[in-house]
Protein backbone atom coordinates (compact mmCIF):
# COMPACT_ATOMS: atom_id res chain seq x y z
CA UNK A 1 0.00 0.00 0.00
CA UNK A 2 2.11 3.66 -1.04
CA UNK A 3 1.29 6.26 1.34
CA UNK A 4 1.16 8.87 -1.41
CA UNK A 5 -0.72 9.96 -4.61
CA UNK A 6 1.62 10.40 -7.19
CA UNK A 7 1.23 12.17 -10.35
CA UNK A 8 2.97 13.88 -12.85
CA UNK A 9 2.74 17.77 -13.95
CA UNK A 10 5.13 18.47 -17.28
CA UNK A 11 6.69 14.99 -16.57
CA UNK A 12 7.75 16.06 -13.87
CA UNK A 13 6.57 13.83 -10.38
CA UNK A 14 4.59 14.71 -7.48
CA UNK A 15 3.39 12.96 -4.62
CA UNK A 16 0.79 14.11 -2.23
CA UNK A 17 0.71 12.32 1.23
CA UNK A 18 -2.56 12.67 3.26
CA UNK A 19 -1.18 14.95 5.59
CA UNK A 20 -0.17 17.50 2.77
CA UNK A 21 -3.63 17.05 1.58
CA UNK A 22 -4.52 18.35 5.64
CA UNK A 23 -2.56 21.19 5.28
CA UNK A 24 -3.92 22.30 1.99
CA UNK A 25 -7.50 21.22 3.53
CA UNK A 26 -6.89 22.51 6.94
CA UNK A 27 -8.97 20.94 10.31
CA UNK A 28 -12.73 20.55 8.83
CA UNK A 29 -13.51 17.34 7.12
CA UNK A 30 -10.88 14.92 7.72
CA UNK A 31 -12.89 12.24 6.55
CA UNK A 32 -13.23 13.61 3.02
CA UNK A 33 -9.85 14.21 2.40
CA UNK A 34 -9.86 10.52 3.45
CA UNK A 35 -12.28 9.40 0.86
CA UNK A 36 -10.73 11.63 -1.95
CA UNK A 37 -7.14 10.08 -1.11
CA UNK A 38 -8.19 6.50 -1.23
CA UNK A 39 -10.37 6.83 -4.17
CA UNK A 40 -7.32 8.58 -5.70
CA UNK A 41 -5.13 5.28 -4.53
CA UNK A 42 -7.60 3.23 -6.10
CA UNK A 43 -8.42 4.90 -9.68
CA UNK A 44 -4.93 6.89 -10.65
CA UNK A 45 -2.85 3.24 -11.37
CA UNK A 46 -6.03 1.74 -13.08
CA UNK A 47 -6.44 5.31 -15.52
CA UNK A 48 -2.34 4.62 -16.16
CA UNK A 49 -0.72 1.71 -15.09
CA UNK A 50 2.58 2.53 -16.86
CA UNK A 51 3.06 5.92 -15.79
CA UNK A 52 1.25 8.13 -12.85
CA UNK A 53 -1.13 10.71 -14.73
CA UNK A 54 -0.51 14.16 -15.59
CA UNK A 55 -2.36 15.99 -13.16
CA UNK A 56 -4.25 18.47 -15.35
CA UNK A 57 -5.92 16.15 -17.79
CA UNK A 58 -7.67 14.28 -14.86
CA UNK A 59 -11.44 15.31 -14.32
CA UNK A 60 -13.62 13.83 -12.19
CA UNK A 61 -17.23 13.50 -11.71
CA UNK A 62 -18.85 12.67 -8.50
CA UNK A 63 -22.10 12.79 -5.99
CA UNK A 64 -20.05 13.64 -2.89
CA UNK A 65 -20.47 17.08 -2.07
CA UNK A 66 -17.91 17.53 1.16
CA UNK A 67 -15.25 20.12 0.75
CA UNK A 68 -12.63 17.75 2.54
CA UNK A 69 -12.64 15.31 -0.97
CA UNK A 70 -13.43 18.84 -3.44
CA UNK A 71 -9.96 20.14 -1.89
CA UNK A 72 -7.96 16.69 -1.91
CA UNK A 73 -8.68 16.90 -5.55
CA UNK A 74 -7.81 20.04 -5.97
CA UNK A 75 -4.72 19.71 -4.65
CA UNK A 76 -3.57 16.84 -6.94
CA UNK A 77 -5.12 17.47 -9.87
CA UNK A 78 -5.96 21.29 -9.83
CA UNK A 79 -9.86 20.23 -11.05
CA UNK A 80 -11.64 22.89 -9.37
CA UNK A 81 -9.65 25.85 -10.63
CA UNK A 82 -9.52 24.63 -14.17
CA UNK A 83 -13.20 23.58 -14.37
CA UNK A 84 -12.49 19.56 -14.37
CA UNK A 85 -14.23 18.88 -10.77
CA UNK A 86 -17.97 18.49 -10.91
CA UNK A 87 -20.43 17.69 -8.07
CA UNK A 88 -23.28 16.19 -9.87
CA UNK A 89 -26.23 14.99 -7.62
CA UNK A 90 -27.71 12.98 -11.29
CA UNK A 91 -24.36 10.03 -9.65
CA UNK A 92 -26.38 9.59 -6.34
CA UNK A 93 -27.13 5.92 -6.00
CA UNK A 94 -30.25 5.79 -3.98
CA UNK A 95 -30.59 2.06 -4.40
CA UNK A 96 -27.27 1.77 -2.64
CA UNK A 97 -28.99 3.42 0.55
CA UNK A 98 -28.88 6.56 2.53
CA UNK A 99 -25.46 5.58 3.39
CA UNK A 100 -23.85 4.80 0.50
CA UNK A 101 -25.42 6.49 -1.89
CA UNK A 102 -23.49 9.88 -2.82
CA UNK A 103 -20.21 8.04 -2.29
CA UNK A 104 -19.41 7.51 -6.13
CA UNK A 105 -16.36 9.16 -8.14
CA UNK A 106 -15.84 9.01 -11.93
CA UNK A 107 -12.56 10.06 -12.75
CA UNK A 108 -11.69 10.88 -16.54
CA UNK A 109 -8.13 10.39 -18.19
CA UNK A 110 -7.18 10.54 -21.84
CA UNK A 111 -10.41 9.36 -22.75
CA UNK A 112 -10.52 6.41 -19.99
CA UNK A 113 -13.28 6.41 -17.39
CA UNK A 114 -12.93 4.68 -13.96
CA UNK A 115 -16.19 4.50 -11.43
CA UNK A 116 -15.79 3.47 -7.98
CA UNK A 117 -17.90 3.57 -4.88
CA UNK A 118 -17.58 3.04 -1.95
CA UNK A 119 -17.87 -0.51 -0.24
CA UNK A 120 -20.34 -0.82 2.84
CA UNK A 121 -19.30 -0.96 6.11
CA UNK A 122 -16.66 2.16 5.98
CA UNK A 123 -19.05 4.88 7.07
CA UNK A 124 -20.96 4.81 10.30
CA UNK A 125 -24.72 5.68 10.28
CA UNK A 126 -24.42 7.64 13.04
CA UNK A 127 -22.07 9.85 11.08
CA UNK A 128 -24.32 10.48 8.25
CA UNK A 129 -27.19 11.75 11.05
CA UNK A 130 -25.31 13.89 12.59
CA UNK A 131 -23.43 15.73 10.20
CA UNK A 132 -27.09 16.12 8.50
CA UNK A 133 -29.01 16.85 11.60
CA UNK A 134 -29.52 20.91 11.07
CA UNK A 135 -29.02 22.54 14.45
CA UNK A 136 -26.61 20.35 16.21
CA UNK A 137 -26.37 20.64 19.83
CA UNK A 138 -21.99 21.74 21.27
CA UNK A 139 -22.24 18.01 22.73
CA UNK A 140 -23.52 16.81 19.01
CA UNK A 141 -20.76 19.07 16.98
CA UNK A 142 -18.03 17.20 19.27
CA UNK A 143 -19.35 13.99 18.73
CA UNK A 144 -18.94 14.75 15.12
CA UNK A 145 -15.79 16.12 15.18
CA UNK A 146 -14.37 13.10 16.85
CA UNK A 147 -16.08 10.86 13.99
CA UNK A 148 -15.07 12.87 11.03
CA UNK A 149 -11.06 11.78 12.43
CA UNK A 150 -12.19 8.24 13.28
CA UNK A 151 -13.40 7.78 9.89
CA UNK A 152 -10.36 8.94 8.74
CA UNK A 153 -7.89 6.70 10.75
CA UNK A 154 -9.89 3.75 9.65
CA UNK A 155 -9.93 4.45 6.40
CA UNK A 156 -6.33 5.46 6.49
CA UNK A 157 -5.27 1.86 7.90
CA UNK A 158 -6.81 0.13 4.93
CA UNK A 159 -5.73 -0.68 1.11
CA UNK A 160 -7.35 1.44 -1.12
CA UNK A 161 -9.27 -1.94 -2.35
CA UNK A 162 -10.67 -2.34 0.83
CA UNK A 163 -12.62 0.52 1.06
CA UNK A 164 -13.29 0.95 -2.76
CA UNK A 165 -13.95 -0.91 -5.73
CA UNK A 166 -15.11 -0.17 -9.40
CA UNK A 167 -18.26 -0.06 -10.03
C-alpha cells in the first residue's frame, strides 16, 4: 500500500501524502480528504498503469459534495480551478442506501473512465445523522468532530481496495 498519490505535472513527479492534503485542507472534514485520497489510490494506477497521470488532464465527476474530498482533488489534480471537478447529484445511488449512496467518483483520463464507490461498512450511520441533523447541539458538533477523524484513521489503515472498488 504507497502512502502517497503520485502524479505527474510536465513529466515532472509529485506525490501528495494525506497529511499535505490536511494542510492544503486545513482541520474541517478529515474524513473527506480521506475518501478523496483513497479513491485517488484506487483509480490513478487503473487510468495509467505505466506511468502516474498528468495531473491536469484528470477530471472527475462525483455525488459527494464535502469540501474535505473537493480540496484533496484540488490539490492533486488542480480540477476545481480549471473547471475539471464536478459535483453532480444525477451520480447519487439511492438504491445503494442513505449511506452509501453519494459516495461515487468518476474520474476521466485521456479518454478512460474509472467509477468506484464506496464498499459498505466504511461509514458509520451515526455519522451520516449527525453531520445532517440541522441545528446540532456543542455536545452533538463534538461527537462529530471526533467521527469525522475516526473515519479517517480507519480508512487510512486500509488498502485502497478495501474501502473501494469499481463499479
Amino acid at each position: 500500500m504507497t502512502n502517497a498519490i503520485d502524479v505527474l505535472e510536465d513529466g515532472k513527479l509529485l506525490s501528495y501524502t494525506y497529511a499535505e492534503l490536511m494542510h492544503y485542507h486545513g482541520f474541517g472534514y478529515p474524513g473527506g480528504v480521506a475518501h478523496a485520497f483513497k479513491v485517488m489510490q484506487l483509480a490513478l494506477p487503473l487510468l495509467s498503469a505505466d506511468n502516474p497521470p498528468e495531473r491536469r488532464e484528470i477530471s472527475i465527476r462525483t455525488a459527494f459534495r464535502g469540501p474535505g474530498g473537493r480540496d484533496a482533488f484540488e490539490m492533486v489534480t488542480r480540477g476545481l480551478t480549471e473547471g475539471r471537478y464536478t459535483v453532480d447529484h444525477g451520480m447519487e445511488k439511492p438504491e445503494r442506501g442513505e449511506i452509501l449512496a453519494r459516495y461515487v467518483f468518476e474520474l476521466t483520463y485521456r479518454g478512460k473512465t474509472v467509477t468506484v464507490q464506496l464498499k459498505e461498512g466504511h461509514v458509520r450511520e451515526e455519522f451520516i445523522s449527525v453531520s445532517r441533523k440541522p441545528d446540532r447541539t456543542p455536545a452533538e458538533e463534538e461527537r462529530l468532530v471526533w467521527l469525522k477523524q475516526e473515519m479517517a484513521d480507519r480508512l487510512l489503515a486500509l488498502p485502497a481496495a478495501e474501502v473501494y472498488e469499481v463499479a
